[in-house]
Protein backbone atom coordinates (compact mmCIF):
# COMPACT_ATOMS: atom_id res chain seq x y z
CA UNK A 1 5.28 -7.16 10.07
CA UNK A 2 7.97 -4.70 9.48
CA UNK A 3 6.59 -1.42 7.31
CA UNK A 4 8.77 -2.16 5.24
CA UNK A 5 7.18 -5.46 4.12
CA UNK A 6 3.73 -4.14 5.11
CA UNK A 7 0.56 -6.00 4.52
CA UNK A 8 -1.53 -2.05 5.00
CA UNK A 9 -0.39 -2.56 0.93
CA UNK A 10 -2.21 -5.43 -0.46
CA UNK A 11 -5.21 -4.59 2.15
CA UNK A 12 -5.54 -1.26 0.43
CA UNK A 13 -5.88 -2.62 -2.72
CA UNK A 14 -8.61 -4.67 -2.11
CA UNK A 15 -9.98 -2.16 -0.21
CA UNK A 16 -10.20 0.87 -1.68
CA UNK A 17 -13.53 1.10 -3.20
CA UNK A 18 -16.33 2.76 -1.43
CA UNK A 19 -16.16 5.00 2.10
CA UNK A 20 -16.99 1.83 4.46
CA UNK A 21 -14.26 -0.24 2.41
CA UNK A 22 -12.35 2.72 3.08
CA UNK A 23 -12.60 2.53 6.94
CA UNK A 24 -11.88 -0.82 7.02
CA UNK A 25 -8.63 -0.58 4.73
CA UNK A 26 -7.42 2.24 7.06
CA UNK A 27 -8.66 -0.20 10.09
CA UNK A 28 -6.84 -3.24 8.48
CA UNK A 29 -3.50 -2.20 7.38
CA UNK A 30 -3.22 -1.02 11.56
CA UNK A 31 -4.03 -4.50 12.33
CA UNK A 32 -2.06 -6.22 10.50
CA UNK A 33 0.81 -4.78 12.09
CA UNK A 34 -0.36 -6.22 15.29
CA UNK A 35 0.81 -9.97 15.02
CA UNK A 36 4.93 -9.29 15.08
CA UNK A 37 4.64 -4.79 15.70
CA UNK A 38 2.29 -4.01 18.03
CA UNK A 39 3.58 -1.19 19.02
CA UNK A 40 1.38 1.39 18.61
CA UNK A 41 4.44 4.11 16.93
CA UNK A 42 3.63 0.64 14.16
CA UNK A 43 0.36 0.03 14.22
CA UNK A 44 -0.52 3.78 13.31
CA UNK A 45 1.97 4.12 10.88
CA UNK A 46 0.51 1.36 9.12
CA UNK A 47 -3.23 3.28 9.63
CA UNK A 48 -1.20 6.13 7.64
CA UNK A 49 0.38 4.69 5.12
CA UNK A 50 -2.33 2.31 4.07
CA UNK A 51 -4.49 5.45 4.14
CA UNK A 52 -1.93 7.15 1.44
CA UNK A 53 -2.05 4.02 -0.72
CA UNK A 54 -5.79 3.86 -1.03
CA UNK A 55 -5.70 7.84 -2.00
CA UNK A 56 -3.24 6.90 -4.88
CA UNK A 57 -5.00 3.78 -6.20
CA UNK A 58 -8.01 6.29 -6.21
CA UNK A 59 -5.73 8.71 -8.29
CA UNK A 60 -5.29 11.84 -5.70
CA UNK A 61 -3.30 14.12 -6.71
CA UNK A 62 0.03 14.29 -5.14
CA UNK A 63 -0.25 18.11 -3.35
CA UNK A 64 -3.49 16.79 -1.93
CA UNK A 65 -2.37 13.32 -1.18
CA UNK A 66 0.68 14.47 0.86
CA UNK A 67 -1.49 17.42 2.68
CA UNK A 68 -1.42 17.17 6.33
CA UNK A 69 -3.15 14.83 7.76
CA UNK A 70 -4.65 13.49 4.36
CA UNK A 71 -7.92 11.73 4.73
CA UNK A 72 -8.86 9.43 2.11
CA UNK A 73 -12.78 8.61 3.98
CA UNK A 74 -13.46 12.53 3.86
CA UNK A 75 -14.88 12.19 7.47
CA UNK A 76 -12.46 13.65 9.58
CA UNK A 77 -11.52 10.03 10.23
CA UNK A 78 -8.02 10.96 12.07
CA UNK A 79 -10.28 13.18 14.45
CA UNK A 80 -12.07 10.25 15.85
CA UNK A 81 -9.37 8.06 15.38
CA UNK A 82 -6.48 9.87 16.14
CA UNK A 83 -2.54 8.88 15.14
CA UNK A 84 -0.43 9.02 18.24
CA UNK A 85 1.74 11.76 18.46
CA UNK A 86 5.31 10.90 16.29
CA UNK A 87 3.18 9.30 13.44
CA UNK A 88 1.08 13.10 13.24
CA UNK A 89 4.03 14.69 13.14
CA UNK A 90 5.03 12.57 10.05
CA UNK A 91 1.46 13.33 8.51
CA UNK A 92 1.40 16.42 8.96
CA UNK A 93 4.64 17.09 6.52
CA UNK A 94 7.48 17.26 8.63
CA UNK A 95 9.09 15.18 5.50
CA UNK A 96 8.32 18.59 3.77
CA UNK A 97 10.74 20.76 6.12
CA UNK A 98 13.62 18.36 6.53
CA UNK A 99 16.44 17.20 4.67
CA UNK A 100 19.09 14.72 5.13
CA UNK A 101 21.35 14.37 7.81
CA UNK A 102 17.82 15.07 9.42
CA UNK A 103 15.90 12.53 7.23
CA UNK A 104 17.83 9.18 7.61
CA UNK A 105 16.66 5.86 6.76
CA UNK A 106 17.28 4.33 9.88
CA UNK A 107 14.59 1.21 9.79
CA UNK A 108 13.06 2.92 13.01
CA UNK A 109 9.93 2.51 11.81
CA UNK A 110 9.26 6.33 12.31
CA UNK A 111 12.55 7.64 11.00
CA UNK A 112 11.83 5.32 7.45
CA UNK A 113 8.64 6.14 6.86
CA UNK A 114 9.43 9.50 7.08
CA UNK A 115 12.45 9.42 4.31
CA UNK A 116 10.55 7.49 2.13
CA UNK A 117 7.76 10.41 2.05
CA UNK A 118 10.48 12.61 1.81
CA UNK A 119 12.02 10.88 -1.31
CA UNK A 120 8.30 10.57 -3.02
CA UNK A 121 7.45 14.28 -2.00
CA UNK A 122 10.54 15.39 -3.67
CA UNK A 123 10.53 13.62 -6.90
CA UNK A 124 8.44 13.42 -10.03
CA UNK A 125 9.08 9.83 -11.38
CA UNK A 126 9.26 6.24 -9.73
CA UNK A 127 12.72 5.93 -10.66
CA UNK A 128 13.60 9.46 -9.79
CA UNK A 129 12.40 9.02 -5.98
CA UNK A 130 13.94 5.09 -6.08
CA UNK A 131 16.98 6.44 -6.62
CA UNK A 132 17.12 9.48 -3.79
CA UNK A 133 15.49 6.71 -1.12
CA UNK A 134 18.55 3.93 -1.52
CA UNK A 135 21.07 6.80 -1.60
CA UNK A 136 19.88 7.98 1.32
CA UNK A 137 22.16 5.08 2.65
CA UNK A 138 21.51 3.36 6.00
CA UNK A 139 18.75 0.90 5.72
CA UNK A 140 18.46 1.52 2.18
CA UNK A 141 16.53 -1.56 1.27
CA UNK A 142 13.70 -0.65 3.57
CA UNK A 143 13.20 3.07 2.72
CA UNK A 144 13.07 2.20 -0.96
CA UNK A 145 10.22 -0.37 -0.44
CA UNK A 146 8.42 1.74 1.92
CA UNK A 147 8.67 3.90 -0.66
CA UNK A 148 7.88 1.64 -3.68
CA UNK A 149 4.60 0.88 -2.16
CA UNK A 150 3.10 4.29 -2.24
CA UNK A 151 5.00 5.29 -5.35
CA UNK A 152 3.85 2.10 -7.21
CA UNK A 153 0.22 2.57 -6.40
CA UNK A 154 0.29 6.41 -7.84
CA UNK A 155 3.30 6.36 -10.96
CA UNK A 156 1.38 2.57 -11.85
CA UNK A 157 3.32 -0.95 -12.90
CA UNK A 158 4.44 0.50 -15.90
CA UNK A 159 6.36 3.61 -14.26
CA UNK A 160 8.77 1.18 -13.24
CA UNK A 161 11.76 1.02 -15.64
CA UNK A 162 11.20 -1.76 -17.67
CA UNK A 163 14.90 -2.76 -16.88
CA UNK A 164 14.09 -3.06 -12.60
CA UNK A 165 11.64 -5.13 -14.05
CA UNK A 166 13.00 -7.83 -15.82
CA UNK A 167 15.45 -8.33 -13.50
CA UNK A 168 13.42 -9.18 -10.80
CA UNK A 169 13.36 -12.29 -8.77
CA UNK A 170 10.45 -13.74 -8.69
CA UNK A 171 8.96 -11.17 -10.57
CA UNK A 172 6.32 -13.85 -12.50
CA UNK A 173 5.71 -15.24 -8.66
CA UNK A 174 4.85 -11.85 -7.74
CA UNK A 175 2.76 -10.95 -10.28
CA UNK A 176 0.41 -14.26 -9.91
CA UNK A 177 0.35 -13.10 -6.36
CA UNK A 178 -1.54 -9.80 -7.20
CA UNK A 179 -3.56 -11.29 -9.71
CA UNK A 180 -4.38 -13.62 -7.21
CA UNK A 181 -5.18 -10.85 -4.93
CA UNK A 182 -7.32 -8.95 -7.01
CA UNK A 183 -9.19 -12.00 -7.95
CA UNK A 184 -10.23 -12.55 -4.28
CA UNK A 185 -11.53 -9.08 -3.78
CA UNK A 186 -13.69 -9.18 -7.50
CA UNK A 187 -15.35 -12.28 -5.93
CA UNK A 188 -15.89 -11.06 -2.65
CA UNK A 189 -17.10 -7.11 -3.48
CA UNK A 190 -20.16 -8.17 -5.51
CA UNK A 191 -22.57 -5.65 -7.54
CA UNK A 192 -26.24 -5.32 -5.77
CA UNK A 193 -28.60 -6.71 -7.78
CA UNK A 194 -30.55 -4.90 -10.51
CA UNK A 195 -33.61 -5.51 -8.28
CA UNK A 196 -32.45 -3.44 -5.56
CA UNK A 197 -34.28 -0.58 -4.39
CA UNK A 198 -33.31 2.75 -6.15
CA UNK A 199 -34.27 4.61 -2.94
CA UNK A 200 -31.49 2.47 -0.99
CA UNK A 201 -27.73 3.78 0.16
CA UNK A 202 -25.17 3.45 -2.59
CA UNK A 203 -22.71 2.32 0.16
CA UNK A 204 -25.07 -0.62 0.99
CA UNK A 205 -24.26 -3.81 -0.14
CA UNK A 206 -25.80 -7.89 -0.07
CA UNK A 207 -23.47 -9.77 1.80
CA UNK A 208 -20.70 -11.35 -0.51
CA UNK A 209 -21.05 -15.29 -1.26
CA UNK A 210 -18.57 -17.43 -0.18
CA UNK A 211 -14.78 -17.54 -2.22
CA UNK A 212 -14.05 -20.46 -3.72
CA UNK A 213 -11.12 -21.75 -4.81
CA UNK A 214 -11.87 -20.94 -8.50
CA UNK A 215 -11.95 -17.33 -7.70
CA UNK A 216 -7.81 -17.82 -7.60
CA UNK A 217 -5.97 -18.29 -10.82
CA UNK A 218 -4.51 -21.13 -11.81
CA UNK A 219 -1.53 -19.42 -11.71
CA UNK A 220 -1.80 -18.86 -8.35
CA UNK A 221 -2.90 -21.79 -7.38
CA UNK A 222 0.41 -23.44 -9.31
CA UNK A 223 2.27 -21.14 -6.80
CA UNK A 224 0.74 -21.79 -4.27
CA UNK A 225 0.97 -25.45 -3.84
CA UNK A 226 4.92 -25.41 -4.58
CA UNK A 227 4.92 -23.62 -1.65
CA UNK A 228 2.77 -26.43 0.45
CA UNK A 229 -0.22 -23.74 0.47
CA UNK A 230 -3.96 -24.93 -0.22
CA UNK A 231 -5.38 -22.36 -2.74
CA UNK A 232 -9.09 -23.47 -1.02
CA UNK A 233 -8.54 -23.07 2.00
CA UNK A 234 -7.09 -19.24 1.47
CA UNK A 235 -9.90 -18.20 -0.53
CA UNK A 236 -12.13 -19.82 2.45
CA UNK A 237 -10.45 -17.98 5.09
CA UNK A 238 -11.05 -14.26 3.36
CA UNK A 239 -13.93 -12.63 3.74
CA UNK A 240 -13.76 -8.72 3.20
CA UNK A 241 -16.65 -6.51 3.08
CA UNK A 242 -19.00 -6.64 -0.09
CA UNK A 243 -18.72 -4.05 -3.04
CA UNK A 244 -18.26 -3.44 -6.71
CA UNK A 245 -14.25 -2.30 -7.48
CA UNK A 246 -14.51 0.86 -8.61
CA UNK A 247 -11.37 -0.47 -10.90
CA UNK A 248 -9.02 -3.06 -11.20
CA UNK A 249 -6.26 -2.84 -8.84
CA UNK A 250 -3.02 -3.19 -9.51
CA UNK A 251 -3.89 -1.57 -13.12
CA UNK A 252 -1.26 1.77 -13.84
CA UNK A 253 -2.19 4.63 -12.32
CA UNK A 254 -3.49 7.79 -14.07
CA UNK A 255 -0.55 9.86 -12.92
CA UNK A 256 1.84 10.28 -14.97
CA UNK A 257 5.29 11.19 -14.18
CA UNK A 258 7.83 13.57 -15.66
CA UNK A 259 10.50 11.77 -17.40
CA UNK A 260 13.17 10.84 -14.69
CA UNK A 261 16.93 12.03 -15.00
CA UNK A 262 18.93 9.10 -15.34
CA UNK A 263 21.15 8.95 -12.71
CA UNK A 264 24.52 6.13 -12.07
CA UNK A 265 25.23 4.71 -8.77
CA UNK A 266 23.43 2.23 -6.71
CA UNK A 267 22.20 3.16 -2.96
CA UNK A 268 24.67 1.40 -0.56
CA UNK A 269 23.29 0.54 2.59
CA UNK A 270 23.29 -2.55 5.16
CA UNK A 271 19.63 -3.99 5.91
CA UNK A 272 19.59 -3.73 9.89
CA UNK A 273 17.68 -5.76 12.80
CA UNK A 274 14.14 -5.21 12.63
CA UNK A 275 12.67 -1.89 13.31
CA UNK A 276 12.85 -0.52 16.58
CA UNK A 277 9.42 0.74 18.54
CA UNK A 278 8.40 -2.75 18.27
């Protein structure tokens, strides 16, 4: 999938838990790149980016969040797993040191993900760095949600303006969709029992009972049929690692932002071809 629609978002927030959830969000949101991008200038900016999202679901701070090289696993993770050489150069800040003409939203998968750190680096609101990723111009549409993933996980729902909101497409759809989501990983990241050994690892876990299709909403499940998709045989066909959420995902963030200046205009831009480096 294009970063701009990338799954490394919903995989982060159903796995953001506990450090071996953590590797395997990181691991994920890389892989799920694979099946249309498998390039690797993709597949590691998807190992990035999915790594930022689980930091601000967890609440990082945005100075340590947007260090170089940030590390959400606290194991020198991109030391044994290293990011090939354009995608380090993002991580390491070079969004920090640039601004446009040199940051551009071209939907090269490097040059986007690059301007939509820029835009969340260099704003204090959701609707502050919205606004500076669509005027960037270009492939507006896929900076901004590049950008609305990571910026949604740390400002929270509610930092959207309520306006963006109710206009929405969809926006019910959408929302049954991460309820939906979040469902699926409370069924599947079970609590060890209270019979477990107090001696054992806190990281260890039983392994998690089969989903059913009762762990979806009925919401969900509503949607899902319209759309000529079996709500049973989806919850069958996940099975992430077990573990207790540490919170609900998809709740509002902790951070919150600085009241954004309003600003007119809407960011012009033409969506273009997929993303090169493919």
């Amino acid at each position: 999938a294009l970063l701009s629609h990338s799954p490394s978002s919903p995989l982060a927030v159903c796995q953001h838990h506990v450090s071996p959830i953590l590797l395997e969000a990181i691991l994920k949101s890389g892989d799920s790149s694979r099946t249309t991008h498998a390039s690797r200038l993709c597949v590691d900016s998807c190992r990035y980016y999915g790594a930022l999202i689980v930091g601000a679901l967890r609440g990082v701070p945005k100075e340590l969040l947007l260090a170089s090289c940030y590390d959400p696993t606290g194991s020198r993770y991109w030391k044994r797993h290293p990011l090939c050489r354009e995608v380090l150069k993002v991580a390491q800040g070079s969004f920090k040191e640039l601004q446009p003409p040199e940051i551009k939203g071209s939907g090269f998968v490097i040059k986007s993900m690059e301007a939509a750190l820029w835009a969340f680096y260099n704003s204090s609101s959701f609707e502050e760095g919205c606004l500076k990723a669509v005027n960037l111009g270009n492939d507006a549409d896929t900076t901004a949600a590049i950008y609305g993933q990571l910026a949604g996980a740390y400002y929270g729902h509610q930092a959207i303006p309520e306006v963006w909101r109710k206009t929405l497409t969809n926006h019910d759809l959408m929302v049954s969709f991460c309820d939906g989501i979040h469902a699926l990983a409370v069924a599947a990241h079970k609590e060890p029992s209270s019979s477990s050994s107090s001696s054992s690892s806190p990281l260890s876990s039983p392994s998690p009972s089969p989903l059913s299709s009762a762990a979806v909403p009925d919401s969900l499940s509503r949607d899902l049929s319209q759309m000529g998709v079996s709500s049973s045989s989806t919850s069958a066909e996940s099975s992430p690692p077990a573990d207790t959420p540490s919170a609900k995902a998809g709740s509002p963030s902790q951070h919150k932002p600085a009241q954004a200046t309003k600003e007119k205009g809407k960011g012009k831009g033409k969506a273009k071809p997929k993303a090169k480096g493919t």
